[in-house]
N, C-alpha and C. Protein backbone atom coordinates (compact mmCIF):
# COMPACT_ATOMS: atom_id res chain seq x y z
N UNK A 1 -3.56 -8.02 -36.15
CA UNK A 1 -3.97 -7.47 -34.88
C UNK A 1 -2.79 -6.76 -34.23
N UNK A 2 -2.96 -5.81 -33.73
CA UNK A 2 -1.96 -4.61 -33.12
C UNK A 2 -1.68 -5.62 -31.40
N UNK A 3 -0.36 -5.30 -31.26
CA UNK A 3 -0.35 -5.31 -29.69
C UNK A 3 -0.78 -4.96 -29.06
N UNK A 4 -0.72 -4.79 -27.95
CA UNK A 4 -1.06 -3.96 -26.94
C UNK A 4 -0.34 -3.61 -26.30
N UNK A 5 -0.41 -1.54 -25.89
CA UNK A 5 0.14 -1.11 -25.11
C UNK A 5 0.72 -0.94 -23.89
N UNK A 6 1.37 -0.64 -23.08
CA UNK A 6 1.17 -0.12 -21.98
C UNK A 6 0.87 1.22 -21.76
N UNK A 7 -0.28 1.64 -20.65
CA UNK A 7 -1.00 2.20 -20.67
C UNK A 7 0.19 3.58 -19.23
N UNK A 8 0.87 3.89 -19.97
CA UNK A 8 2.02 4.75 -19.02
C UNK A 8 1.68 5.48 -18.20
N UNK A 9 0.49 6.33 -18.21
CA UNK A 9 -0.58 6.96 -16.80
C UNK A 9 -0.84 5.68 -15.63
N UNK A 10 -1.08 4.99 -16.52
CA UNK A 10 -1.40 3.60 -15.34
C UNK A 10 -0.94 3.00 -14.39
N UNK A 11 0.32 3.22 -15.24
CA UNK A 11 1.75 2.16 -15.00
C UNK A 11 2.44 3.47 -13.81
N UNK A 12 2.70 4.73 -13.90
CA UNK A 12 2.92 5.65 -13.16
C UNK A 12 1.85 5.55 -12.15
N UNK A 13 0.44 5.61 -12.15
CA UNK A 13 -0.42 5.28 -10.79
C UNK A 13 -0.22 4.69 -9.68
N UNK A 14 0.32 3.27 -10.57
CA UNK A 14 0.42 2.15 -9.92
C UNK A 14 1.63 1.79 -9.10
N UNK A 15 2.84 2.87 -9.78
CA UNK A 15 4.41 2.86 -9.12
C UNK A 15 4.42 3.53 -8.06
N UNK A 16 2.87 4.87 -8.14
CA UNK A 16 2.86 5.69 -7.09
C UNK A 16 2.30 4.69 -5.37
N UNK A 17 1.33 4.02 -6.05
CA UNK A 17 0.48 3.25 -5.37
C UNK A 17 1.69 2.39 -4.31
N UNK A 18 2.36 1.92 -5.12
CA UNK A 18 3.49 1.17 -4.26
C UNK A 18 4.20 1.73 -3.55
N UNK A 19 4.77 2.84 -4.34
CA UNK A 19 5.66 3.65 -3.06
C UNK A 19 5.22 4.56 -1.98
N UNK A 20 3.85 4.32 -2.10
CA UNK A 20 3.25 4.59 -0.57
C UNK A 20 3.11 3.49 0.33
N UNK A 21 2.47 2.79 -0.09
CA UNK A 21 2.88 1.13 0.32
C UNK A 21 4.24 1.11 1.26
N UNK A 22 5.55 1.49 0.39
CA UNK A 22 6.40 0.69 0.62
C UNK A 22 7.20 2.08 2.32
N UNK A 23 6.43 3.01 2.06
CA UNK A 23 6.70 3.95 3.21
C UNK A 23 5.84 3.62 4.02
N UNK A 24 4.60 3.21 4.39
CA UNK A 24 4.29 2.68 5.48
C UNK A 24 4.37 1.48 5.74
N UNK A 25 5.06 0.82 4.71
CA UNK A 25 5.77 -0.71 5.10
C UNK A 25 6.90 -0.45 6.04
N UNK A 26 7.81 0.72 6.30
CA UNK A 26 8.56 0.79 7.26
C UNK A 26 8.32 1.50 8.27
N UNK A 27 7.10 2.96 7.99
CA UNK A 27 7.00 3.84 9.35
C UNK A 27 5.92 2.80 10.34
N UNK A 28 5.17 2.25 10.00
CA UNK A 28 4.17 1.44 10.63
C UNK A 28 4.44 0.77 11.76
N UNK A 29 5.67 -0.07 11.45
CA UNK A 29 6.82 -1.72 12.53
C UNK A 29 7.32 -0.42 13.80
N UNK A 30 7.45 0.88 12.89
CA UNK A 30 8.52 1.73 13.78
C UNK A 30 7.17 2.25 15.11
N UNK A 31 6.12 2.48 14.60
CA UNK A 31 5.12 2.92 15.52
C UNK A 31 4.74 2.03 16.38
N UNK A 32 4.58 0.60 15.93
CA UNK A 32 3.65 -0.42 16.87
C UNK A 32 5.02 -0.75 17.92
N UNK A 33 6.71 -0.63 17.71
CA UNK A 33 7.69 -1.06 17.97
C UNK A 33 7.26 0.26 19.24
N UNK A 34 6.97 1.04 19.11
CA UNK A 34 7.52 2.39 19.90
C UNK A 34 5.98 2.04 20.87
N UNK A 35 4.60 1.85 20.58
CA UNK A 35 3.54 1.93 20.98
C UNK A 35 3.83 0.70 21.98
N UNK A 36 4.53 -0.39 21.85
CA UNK A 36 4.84 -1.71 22.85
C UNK A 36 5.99 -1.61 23.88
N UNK A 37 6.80 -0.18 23.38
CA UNK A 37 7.91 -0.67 24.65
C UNK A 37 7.68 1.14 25.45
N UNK A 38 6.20 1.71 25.21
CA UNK A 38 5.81 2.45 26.35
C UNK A 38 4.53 2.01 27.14
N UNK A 39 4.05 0.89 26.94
CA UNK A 39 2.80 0.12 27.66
C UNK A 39 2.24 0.96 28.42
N UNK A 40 2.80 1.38 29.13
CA UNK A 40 2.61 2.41 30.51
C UNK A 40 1.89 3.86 30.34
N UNK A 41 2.29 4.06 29.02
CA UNK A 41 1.37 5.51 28.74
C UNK A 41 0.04 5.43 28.62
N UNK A 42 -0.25 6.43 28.84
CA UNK A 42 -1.86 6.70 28.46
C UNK A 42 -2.23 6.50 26.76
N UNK A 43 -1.52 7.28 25.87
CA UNK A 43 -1.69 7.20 24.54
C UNK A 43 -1.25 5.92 23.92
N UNK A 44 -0.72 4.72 24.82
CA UNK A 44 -0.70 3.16 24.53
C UNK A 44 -1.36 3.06 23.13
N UNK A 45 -2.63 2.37 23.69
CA UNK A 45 -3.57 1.88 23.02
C UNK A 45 -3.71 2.65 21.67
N UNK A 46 -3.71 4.06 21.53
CA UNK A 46 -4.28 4.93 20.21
C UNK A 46 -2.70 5.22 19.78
N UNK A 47 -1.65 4.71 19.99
CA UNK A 47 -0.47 4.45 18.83
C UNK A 47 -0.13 3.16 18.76
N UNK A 48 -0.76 2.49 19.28
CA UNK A 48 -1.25 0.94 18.44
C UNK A 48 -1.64 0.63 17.38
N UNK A 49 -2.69 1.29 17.61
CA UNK A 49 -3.84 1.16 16.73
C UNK A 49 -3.41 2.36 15.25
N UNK A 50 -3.41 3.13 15.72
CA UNK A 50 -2.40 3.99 14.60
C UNK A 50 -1.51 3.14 14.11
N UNK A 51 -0.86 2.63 14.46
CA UNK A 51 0.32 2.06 13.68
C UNK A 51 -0.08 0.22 12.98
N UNK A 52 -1.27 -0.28 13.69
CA UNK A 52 -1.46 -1.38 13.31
C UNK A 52 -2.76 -0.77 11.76
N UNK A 53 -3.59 0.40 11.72
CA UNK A 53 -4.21 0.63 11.28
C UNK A 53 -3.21 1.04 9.60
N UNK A 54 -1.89 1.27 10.56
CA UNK A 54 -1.07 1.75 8.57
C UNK A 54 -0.53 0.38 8.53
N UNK A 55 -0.27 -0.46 9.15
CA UNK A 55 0.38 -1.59 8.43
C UNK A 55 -1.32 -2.32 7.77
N UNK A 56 -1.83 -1.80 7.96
CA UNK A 56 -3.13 -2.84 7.07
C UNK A 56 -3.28 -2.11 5.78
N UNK A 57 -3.15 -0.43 6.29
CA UNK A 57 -3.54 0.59 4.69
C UNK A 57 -1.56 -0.10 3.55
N UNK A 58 -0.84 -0.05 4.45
CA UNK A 58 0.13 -0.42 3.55
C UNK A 58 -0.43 -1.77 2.69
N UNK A 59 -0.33 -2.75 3.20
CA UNK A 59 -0.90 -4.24 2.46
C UNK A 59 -1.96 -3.99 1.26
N UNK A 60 -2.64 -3.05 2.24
CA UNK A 60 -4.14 -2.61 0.91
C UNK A 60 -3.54 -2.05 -0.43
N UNK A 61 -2.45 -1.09 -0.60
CA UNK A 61 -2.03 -0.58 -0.86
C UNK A 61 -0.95 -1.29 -2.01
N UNK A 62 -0.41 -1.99 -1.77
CA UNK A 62 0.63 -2.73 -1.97
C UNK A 62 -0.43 -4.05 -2.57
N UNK A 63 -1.72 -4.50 -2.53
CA UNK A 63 -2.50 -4.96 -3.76
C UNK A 63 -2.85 -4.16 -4.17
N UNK A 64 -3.38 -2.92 -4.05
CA UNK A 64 -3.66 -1.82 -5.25
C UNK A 64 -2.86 -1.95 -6.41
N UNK A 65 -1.67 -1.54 -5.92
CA UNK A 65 -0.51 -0.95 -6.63
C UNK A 65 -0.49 -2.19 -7.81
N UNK A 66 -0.69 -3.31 -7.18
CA UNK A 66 0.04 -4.42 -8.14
C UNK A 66 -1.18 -4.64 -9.13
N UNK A 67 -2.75 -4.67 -8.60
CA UNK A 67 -3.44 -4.50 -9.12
C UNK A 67 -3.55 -3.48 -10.94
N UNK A 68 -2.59 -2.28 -10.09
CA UNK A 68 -3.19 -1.18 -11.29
C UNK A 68 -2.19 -1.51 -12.39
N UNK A 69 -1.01 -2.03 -11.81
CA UNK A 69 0.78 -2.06 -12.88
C UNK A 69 0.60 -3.02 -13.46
N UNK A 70 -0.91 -4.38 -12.96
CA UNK A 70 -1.18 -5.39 -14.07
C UNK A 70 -2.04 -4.63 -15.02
N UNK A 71 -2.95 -4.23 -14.16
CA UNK A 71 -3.82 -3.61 -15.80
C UNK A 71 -3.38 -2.77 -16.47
N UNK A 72 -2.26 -2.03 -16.09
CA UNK A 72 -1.45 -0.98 -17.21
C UNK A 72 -0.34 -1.79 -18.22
N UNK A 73 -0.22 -3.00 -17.60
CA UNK A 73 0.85 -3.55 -18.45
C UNK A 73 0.19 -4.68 -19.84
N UNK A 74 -1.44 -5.40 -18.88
CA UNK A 74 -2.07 -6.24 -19.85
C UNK A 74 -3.54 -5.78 -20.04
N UNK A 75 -3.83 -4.52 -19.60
CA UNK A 75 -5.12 -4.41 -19.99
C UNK A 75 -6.30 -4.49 -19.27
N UNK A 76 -7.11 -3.79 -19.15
CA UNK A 76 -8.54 -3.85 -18.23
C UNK A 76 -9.35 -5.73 -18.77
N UNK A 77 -9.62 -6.54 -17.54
CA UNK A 77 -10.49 -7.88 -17.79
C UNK A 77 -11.64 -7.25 -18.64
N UNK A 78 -12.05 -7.86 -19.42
CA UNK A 78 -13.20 -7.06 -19.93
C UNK A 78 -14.11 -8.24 -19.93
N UNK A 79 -15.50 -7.75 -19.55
CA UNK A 79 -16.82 -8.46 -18.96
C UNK A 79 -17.04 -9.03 -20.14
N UNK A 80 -17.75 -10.05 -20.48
CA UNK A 80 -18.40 -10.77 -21.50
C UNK A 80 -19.62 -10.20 -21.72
């Protein structure tokens, strides 16, 4: 029986997947940081939410990623 590959399109997907992740793992803290110490503005609330809305796409993101760099490294689960 042959090994199995890694699937290098996959494995590149999945590195991409993260390093988007890992850029709104830092612009995100910087928005909700900036959206809390102007309380007082009008645009408050909608760079809150902007910024709480990328720290959730980061997380999503950041299981994607790890998601795709497992199946490029061991293979799609395959259904019974």
């Amino acid at each position: 029986m042959e090994p199995k590959r890694t699937d290098k399109e996959l494995l590149g997907k999945g590195i991409q997947r993260m390093a988007i992740s890992l850029i709104f793992m830092f612009v995100s803290p910087v928005i909700i940081h900036s959206a809390f110490k102007n309380q007082d503005h009008p645009y408050y609330y909608l760079v809150l939410v902007l910024g709480l809305l990328g720290a959730s796409f980061a997380i999503f993101m950041a299981f994607r990623g790890l998601k795709t760099i497992m199946d490029a490294i061991f293979g799609k689960k395959q259904n019974p």
